[in-house]
Protein backbone atom coordinates (compact mmCIF):
# COMPACT_ATOMS: atom_id res chain seq x y z
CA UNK A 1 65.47 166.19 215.51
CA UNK A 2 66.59 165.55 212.03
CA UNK A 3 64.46 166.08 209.39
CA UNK A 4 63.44 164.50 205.55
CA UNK A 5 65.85 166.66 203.66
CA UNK A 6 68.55 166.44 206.16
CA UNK A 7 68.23 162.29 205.60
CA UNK A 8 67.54 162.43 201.96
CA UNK A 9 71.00 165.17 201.78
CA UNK A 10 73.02 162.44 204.18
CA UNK A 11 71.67 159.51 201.95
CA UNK A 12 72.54 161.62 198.75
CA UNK A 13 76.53 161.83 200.12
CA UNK A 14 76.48 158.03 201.26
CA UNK A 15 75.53 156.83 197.44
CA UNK A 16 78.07 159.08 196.24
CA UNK A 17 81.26 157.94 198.75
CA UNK A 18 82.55 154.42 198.35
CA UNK A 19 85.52 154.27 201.18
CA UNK A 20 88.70 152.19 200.28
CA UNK A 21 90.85 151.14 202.86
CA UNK A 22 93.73 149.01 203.69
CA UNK A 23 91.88 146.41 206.44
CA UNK A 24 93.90 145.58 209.58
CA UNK A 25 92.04 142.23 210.61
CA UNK A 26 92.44 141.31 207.04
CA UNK A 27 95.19 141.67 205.00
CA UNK A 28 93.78 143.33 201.97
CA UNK A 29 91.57 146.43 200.62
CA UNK A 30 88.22 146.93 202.09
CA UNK A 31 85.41 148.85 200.09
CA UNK A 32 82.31 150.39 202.22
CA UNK A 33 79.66 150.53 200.01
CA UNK A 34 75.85 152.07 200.34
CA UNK A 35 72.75 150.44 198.31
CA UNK A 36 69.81 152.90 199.03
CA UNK A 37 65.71 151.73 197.78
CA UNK A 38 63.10 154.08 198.20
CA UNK A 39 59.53 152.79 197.65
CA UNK A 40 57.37 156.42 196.86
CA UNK A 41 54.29 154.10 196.86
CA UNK A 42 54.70 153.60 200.82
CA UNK A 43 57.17 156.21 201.91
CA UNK A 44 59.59 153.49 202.00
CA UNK A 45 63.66 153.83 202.58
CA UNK A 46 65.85 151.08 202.82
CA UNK A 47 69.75 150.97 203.43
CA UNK A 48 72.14 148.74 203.12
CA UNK A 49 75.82 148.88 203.99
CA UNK A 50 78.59 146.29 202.58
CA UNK A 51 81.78 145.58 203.81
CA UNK A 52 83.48 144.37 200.46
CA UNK A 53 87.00 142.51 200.57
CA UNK A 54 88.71 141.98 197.67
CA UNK A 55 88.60 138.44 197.98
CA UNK A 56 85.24 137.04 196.65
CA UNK A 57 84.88 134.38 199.99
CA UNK A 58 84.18 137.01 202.57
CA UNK A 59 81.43 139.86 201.05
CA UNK A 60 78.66 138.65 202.93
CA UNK A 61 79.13 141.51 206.16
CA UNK A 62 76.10 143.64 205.80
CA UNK A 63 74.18 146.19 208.04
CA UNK A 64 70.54 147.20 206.81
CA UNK A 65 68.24 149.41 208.10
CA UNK A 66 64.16 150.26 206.64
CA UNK A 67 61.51 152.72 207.87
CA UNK A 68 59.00 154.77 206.52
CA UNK A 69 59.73 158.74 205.83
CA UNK A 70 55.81 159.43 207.65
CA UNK A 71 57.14 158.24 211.15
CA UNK A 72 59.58 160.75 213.11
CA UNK A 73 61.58 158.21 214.83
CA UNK A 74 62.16 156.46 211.54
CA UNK A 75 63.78 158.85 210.19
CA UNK A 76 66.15 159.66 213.37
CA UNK A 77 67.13 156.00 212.95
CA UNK A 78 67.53 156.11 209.24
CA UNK A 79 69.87 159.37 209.48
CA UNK A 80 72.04 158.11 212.71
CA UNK A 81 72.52 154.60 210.69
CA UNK A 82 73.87 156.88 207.68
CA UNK A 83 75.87 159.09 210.20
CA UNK A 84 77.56 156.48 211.92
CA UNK A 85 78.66 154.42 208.58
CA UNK A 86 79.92 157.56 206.34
């Protein structure tokens, strides 16, 4: 079982990566990029993760995940969604 400060270290290394890489289905640079909200108010965390193309017609690919930092099985699904994308 994860815990807080195992997801608050994996979201901490998330904000900080941005991945660039040449994209095989499309012929041009890919950028994987993290936005991270935490509400303190309501123990809040949400993630989102971007697949951004170069070309403005195709950023709309996007993979989000919320839960609340009070619920165990929140936070497993909050650090394996961070696990799987950095």
């Amino acid at each position: 079982m994860k815990t807080i400060t195992e997801l608050l270290e994996l979201v901490s290394k998330a904000i900080e990566k941005t991945n660039k890489y040449k994209s095989i289905e499309k012929d041009e640079t890919q950028y994987n990029v993290f936005f991270v909200s935490f509400s303190g108010h309501v123990n809040q965390i949400s993630i989102e993760f971007y697949y951004v193309y170069e070309s403005k017609g195709d950023n709309t690919v996007v993979d989000r995940c919320k839960g609340y930092l009070d619920n165990e099985s929140h936070v497993q699904e909050l650090y394996y969604f961070l696990k799987n994308r950095v």
